[in-house]
PDB file of N, CA and C in Angstrom:
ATOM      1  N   UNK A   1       0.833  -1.187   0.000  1.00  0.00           N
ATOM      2  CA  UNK A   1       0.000   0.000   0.000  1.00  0.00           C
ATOM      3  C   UNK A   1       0.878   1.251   0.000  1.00  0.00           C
ATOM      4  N   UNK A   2       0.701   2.329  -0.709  1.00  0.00           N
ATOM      5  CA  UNK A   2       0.954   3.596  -0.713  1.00  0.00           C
ATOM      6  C   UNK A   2      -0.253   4.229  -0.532  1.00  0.00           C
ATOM      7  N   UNK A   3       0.139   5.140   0.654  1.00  0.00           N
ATOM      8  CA  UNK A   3       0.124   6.496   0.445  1.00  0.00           C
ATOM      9  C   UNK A   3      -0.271   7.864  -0.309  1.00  0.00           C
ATOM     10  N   UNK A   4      -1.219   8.055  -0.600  1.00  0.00           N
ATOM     11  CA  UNK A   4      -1.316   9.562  -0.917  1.00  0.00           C
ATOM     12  C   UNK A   4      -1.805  10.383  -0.050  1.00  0.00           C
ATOM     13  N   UNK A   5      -0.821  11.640  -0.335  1.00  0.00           N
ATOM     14  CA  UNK A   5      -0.760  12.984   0.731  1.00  0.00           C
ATOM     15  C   UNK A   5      -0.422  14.365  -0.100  1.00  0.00           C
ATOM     16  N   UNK A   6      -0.852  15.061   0.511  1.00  0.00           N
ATOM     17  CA  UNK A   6      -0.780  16.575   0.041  1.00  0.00           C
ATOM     18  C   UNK A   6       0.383  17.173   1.085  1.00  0.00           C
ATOM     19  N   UNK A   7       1.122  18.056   0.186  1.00  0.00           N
ATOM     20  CA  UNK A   7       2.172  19.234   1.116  1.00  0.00           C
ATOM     21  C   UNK A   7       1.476  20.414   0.450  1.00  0.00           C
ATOM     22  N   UNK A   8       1.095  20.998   1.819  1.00  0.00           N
ATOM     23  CA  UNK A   8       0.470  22.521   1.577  1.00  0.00           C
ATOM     24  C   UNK A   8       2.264  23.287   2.119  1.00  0.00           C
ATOM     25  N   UNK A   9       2.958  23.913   1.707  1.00  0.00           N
ATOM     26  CA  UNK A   9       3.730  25.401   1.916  1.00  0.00           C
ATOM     27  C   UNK A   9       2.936  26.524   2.033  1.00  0.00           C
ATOM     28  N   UNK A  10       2.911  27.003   3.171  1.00  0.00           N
ATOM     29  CA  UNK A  10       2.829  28.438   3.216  1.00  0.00           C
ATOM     30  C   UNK A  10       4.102  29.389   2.422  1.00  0.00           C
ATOM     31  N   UNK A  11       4.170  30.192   1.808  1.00  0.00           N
ATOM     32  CA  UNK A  11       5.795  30.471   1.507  1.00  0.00           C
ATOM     33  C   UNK A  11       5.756  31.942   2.307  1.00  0.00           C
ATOM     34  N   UNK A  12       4.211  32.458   2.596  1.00  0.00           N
ATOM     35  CA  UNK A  12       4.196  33.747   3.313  1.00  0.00           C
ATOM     36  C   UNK A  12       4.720  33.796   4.905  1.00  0.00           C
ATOM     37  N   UNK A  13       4.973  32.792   5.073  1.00  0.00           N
ATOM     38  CA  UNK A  13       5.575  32.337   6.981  1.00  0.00           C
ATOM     39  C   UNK A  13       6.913  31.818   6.447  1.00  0.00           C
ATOM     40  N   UNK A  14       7.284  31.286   5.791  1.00  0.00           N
ATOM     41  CA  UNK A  14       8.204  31.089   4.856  1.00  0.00           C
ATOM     42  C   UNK A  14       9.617  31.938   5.275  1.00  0.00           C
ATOM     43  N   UNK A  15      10.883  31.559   6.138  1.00  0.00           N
ATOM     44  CA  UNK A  15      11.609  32.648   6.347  1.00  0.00           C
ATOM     45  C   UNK A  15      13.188  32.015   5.965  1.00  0.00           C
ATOM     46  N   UNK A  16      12.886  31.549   4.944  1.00  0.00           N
ATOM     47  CA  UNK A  16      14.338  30.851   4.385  1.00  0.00           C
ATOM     48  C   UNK A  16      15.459  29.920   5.177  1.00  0.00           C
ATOM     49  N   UNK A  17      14.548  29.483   5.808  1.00  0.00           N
ATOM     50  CA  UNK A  17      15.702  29.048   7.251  1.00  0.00           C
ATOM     51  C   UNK A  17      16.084  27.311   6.268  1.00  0.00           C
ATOM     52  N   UNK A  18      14.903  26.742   5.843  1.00  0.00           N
ATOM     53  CA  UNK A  18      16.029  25.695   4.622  1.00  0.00           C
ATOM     54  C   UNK A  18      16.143  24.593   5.621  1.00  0.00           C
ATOM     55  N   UNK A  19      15.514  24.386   6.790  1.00  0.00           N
ATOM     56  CA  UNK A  19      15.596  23.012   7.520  1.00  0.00           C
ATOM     57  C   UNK A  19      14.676  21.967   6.520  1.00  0.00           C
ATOM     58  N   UNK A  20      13.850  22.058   5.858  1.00  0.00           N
ATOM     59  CA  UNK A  20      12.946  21.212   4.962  1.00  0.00           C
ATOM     60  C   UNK A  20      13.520  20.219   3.770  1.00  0.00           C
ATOM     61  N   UNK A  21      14.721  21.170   3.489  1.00  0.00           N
ATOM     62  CA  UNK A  21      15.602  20.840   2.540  1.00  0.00           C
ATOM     63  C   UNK A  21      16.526  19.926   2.787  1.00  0.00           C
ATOM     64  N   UNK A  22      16.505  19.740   4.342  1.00  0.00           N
ATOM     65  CA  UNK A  22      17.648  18.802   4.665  1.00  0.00           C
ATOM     66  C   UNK A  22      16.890  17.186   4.600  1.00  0.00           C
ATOM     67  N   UNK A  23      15.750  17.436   4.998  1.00  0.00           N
ATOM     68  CA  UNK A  23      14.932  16.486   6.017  1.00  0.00           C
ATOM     69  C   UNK A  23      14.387  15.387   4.187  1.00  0.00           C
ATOM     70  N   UNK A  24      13.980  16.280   3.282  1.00  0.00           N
ATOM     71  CA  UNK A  24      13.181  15.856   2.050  1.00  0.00           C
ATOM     72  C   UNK A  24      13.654  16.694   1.024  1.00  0.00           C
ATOM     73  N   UNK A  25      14.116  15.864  -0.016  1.00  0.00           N
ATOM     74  CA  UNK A  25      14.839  16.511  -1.359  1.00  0.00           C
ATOM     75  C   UNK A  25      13.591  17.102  -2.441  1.00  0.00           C
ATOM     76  N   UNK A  26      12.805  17.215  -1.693  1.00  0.00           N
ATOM     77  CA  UNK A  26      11.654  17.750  -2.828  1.00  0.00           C
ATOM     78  C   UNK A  26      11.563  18.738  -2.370  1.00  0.00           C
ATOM     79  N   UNK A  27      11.703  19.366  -1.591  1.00  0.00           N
ATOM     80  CA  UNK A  27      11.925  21.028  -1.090  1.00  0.00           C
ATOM     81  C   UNK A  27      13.146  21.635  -1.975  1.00  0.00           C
ATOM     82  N   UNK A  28      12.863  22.479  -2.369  1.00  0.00           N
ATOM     83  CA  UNK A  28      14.142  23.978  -2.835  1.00  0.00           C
ATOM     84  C   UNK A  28      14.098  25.242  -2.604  1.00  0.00           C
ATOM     85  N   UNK A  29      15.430  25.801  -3.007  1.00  0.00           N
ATOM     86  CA  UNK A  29      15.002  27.264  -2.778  1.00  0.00           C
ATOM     87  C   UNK A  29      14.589  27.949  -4.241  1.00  0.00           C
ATOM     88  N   UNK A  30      14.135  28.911  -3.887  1.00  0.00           N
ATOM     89  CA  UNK A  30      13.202  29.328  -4.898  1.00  0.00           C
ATOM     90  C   UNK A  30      14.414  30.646  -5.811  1.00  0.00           C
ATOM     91  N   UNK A  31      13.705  31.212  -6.448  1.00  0.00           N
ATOM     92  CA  UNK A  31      14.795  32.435  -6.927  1.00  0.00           C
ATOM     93  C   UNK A  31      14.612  33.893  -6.134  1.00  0.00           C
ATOM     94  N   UNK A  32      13.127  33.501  -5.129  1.00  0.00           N
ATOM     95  CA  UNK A  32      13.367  34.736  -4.460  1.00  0.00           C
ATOM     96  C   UNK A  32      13.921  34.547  -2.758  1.00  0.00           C
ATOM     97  N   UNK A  33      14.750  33.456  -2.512  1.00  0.00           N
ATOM     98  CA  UNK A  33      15.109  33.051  -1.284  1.00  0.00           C
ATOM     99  C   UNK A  33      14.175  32.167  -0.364  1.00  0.00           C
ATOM    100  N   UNK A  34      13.309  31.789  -0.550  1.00  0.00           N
ATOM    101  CA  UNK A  34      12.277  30.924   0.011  1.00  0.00           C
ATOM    102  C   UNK A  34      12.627  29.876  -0.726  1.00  0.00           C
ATOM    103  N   UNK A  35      11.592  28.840   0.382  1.00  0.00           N
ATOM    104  CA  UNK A  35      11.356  27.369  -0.276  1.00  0.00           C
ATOM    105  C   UNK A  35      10.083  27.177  -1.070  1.00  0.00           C
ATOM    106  N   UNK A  36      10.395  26.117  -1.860  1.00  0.00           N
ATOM    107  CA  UNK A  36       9.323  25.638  -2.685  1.00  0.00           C
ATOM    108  C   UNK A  36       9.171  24.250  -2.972  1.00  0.00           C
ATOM    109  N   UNK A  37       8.138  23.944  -3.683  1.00  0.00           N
ATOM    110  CA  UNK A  37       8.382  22.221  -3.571  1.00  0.00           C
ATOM    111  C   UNK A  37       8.692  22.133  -5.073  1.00  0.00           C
ATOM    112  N   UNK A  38      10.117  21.350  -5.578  1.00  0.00           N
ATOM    113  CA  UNK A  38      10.780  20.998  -6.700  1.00  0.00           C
ATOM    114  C   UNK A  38       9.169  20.181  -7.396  1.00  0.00           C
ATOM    115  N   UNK A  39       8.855  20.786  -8.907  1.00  0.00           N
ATOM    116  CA  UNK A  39       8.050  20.056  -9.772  1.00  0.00           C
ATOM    117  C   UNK A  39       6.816  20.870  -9.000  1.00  0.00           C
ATOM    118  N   UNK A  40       6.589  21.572  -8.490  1.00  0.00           N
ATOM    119  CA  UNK A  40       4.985  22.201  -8.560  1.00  0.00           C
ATOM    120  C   UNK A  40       4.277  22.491  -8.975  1.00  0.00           C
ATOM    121  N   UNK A  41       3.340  21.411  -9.562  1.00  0.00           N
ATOM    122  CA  UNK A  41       1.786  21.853 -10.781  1.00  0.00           C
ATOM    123  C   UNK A  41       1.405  22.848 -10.029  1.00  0.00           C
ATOM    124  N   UNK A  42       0.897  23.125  -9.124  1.00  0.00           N
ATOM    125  CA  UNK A  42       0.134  24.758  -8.223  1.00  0.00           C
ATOM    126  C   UNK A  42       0.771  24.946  -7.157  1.00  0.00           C
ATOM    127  N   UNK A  43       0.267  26.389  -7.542  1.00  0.00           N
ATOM    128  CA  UNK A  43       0.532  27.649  -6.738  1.00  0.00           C
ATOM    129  C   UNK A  43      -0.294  28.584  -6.633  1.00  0.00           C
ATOM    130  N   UNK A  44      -0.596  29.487  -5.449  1.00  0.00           N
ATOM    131  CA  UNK A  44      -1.475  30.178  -5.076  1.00  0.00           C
ATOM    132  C   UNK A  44      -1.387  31.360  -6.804  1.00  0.00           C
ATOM    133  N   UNK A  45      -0.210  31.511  -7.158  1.00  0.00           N
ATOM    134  CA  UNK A  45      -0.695  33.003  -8.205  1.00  0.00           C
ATOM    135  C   UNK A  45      -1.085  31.889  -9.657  1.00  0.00           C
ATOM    136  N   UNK A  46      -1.250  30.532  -9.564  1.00  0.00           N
ATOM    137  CA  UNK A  46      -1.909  29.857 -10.692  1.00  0.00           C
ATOM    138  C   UNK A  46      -1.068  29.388 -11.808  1.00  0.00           C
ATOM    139  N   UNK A  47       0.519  30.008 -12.141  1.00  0.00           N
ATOM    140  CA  UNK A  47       1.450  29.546 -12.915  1.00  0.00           C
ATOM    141  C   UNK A  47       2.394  28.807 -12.505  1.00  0.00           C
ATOM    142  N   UNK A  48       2.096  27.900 -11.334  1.00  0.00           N
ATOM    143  CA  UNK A  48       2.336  26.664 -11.309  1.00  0.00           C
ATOM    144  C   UNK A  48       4.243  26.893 -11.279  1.00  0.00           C
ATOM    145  N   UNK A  49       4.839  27.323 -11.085  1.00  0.00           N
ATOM    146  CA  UNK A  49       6.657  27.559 -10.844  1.00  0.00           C
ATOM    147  C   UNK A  49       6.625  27.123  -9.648  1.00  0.00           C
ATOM    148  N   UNK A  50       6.126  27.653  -8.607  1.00  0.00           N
ATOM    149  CA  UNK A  50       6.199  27.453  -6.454  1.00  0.00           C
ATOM    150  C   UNK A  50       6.614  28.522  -6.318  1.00  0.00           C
ATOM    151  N   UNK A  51       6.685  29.995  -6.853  1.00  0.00           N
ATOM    152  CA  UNK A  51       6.636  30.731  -6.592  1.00  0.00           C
ATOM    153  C   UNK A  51       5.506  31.882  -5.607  1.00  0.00           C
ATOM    154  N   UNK A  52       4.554  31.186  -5.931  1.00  0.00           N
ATOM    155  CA  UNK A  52       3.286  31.440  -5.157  1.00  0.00           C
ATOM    156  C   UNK A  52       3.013  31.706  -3.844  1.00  0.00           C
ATOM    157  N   UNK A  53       2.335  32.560  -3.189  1.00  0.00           N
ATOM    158  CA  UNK A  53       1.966  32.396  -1.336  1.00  0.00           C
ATOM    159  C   UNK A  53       1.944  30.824  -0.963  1.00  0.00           C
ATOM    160  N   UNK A  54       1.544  30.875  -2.059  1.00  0.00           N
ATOM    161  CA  UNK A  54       1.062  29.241  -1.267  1.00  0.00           C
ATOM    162  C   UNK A  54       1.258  27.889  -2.309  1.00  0.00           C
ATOM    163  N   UNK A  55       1.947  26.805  -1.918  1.00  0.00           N
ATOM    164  CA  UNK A  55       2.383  25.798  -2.801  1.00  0.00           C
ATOM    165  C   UNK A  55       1.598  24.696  -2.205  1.00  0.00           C
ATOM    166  N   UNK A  56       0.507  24.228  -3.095  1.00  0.00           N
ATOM    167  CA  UNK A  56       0.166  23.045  -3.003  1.00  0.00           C
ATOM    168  C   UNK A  56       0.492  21.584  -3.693  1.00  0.00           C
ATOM    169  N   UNK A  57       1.547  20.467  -3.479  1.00  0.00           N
ATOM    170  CA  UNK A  57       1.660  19.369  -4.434  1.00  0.00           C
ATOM    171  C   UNK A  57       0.697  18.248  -3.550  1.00  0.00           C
ATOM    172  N   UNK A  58       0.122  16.923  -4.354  1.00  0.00           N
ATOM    173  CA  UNK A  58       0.092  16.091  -4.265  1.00  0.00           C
ATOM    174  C   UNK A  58       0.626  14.858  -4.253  1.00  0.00           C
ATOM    175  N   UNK A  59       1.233  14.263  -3.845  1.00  0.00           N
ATOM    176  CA  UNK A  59       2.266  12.405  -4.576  1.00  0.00           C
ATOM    177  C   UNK A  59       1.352  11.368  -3.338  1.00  0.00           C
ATOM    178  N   UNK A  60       2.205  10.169  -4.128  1.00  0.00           N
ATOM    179  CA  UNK A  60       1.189   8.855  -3.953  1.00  0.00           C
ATOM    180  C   UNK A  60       2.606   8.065  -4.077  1.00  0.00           C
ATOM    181  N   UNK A  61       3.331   7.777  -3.109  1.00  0.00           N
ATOM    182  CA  UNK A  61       4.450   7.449  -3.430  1.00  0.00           C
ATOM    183  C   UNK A  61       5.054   6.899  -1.581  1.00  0.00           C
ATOM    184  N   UNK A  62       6.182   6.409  -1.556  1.00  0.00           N
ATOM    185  CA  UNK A  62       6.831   5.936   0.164  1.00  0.00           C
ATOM    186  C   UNK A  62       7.302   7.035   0.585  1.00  0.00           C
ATOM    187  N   UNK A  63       7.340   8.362   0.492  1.00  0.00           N
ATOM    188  CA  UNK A  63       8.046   9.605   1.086  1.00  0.00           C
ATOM    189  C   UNK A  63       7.579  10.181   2.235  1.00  0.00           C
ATOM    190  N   UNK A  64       5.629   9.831   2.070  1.00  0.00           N
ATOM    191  CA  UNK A  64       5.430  10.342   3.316  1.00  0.00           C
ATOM    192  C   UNK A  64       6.112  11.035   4.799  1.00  0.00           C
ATOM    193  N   UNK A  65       6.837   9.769   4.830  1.00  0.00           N
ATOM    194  CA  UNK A  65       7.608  10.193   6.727  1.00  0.00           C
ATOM    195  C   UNK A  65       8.724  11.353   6.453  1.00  0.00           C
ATOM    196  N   UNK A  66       9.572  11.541   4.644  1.00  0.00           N
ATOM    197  CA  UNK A  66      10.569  12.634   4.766  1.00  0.00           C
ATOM    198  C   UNK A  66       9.484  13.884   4.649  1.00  0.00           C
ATOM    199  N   UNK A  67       8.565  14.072   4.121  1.00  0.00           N
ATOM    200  CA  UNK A  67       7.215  15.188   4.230  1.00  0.00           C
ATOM    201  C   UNK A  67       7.347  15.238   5.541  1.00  0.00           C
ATOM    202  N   UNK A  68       6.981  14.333   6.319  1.00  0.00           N
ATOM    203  CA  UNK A  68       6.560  14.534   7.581  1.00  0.00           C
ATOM    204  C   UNK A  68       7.878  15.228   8.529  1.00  0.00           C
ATOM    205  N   UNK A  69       8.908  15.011   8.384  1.00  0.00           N
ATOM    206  CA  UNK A  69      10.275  14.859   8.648  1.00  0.00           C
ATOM    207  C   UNK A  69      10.208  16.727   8.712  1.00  0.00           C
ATOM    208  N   UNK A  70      10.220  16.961   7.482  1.00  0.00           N
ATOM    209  CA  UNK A  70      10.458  18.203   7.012  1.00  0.00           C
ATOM    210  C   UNK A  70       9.563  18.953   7.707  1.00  0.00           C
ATOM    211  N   UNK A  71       8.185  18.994   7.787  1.00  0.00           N
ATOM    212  CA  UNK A  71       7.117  19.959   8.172  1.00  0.00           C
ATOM    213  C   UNK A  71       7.248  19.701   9.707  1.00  0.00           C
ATOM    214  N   UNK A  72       7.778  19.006  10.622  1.00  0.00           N
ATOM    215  CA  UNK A  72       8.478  18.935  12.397  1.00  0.00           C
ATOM    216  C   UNK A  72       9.256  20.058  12.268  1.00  0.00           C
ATOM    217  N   UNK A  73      10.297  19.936  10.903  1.00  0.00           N
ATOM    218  CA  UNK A  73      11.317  20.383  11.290  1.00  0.00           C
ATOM    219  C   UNK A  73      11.559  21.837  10.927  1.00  0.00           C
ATOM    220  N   UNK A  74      10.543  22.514  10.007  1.00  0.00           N
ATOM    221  CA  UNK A  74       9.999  23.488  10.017  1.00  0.00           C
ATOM    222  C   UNK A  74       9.762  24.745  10.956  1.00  0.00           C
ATOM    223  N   UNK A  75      10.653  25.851  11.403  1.00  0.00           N
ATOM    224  CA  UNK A  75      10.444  26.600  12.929  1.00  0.00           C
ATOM    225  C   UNK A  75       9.131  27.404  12.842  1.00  0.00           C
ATOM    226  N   UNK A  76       9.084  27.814  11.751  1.00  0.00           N
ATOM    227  CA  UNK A  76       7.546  28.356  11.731  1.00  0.00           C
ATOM    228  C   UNK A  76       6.606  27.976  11.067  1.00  0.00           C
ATOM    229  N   UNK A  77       6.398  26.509  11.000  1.00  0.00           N
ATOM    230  CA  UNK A  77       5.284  25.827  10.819  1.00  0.00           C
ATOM    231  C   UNK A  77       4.612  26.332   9.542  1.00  0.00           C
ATOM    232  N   UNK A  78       5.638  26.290   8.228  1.00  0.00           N
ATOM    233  CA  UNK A  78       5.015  27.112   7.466  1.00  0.00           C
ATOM    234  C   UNK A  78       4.215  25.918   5.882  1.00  0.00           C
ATOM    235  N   UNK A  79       5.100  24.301   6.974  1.00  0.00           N
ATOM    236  CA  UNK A  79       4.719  23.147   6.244  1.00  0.00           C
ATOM    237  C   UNK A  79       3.708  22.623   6.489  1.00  0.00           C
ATOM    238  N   UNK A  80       2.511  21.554   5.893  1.00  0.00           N
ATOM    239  CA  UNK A  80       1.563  20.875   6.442  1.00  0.00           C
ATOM    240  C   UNK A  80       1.246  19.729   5.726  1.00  0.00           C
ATOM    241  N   UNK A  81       1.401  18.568   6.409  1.00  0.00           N
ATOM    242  CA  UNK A  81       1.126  17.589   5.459  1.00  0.00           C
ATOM    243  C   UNK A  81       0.209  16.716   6.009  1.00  0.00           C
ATOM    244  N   UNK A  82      -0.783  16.090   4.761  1.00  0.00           N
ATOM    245  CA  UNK A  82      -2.341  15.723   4.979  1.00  0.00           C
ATOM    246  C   UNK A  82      -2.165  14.129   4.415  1.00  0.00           C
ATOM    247  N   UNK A  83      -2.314  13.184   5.058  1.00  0.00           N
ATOM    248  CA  UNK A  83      -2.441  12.133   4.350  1.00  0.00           C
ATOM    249  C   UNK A  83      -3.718  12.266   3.555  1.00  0.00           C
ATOM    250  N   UNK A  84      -4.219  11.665   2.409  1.00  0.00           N
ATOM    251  CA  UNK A  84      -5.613  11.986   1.345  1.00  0.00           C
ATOM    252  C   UNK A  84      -6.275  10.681   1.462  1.00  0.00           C
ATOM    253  N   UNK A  85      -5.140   9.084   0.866  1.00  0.00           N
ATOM    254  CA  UNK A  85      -5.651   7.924   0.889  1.00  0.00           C
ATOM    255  C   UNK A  85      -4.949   7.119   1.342  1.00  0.00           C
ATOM    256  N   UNK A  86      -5.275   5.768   0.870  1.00  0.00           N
ATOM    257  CA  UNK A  86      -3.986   4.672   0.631  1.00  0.00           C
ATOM    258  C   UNK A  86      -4.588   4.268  -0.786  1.00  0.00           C
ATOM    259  N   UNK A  87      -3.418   4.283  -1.669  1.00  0.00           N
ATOM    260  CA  UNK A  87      -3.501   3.399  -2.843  1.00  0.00           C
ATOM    261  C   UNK A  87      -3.044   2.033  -2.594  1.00  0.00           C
ATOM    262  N   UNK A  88      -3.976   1.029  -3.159  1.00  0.00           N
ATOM    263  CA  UNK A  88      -3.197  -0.324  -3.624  1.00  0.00           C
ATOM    264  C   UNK A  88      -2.597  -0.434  -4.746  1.00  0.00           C
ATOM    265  N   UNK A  89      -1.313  -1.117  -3.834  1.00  0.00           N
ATOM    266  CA  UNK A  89      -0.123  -0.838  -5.265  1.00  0.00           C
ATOM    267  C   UNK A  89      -0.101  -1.807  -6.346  1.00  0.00           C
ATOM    268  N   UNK A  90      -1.215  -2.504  -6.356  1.00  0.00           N
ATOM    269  CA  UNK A  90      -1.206  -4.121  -7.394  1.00  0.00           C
ATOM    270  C   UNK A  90      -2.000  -3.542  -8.605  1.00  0.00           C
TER     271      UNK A  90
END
């Protein structure tokens, strides 16, 4: 069974501190000094870069616990992650 979960980023609480990045390689920094989530179909301004207030991805995949890893390790709680389902993987 996998897993599907959503990572909501706030990027507006967002204060470049880059602990997310250590924890889960799908976090980056962005070009304006914030994080973002690497491959982001949406974003709060709709063109989809992670440039946005707000970065929403979805995956369905074993990463869960580094998501989870990352948004602990987060000082201002600017991560949130939602389990959605479980897929069967057959």
């Amino acid at each position: 069974m996998t897993t599907e979960y959503r990572i909501r980023l706030d990027r507006r609480a967002c204060e470049g501190v880059f602990a997310c990045l250590v924890r889960d390689g799908r976090f980056a920094e962005a070009s304006d000094g914030l994080a973002t989530i690497a491959g982001a179909e949406r974003d709060a301004d709709g063109d989809g870069d992670g440039d946005g207030d707000e970065v929403v991805v979805a995956f369905a995949d074993d990463r869960l616990a580094d998501a989870q890893q990352a948004a602990r390790a987060c000082p201002v709680d600017a991560i949130d992650v939602a389990e959605v389902a479980e897929v069967d993987d057959e």
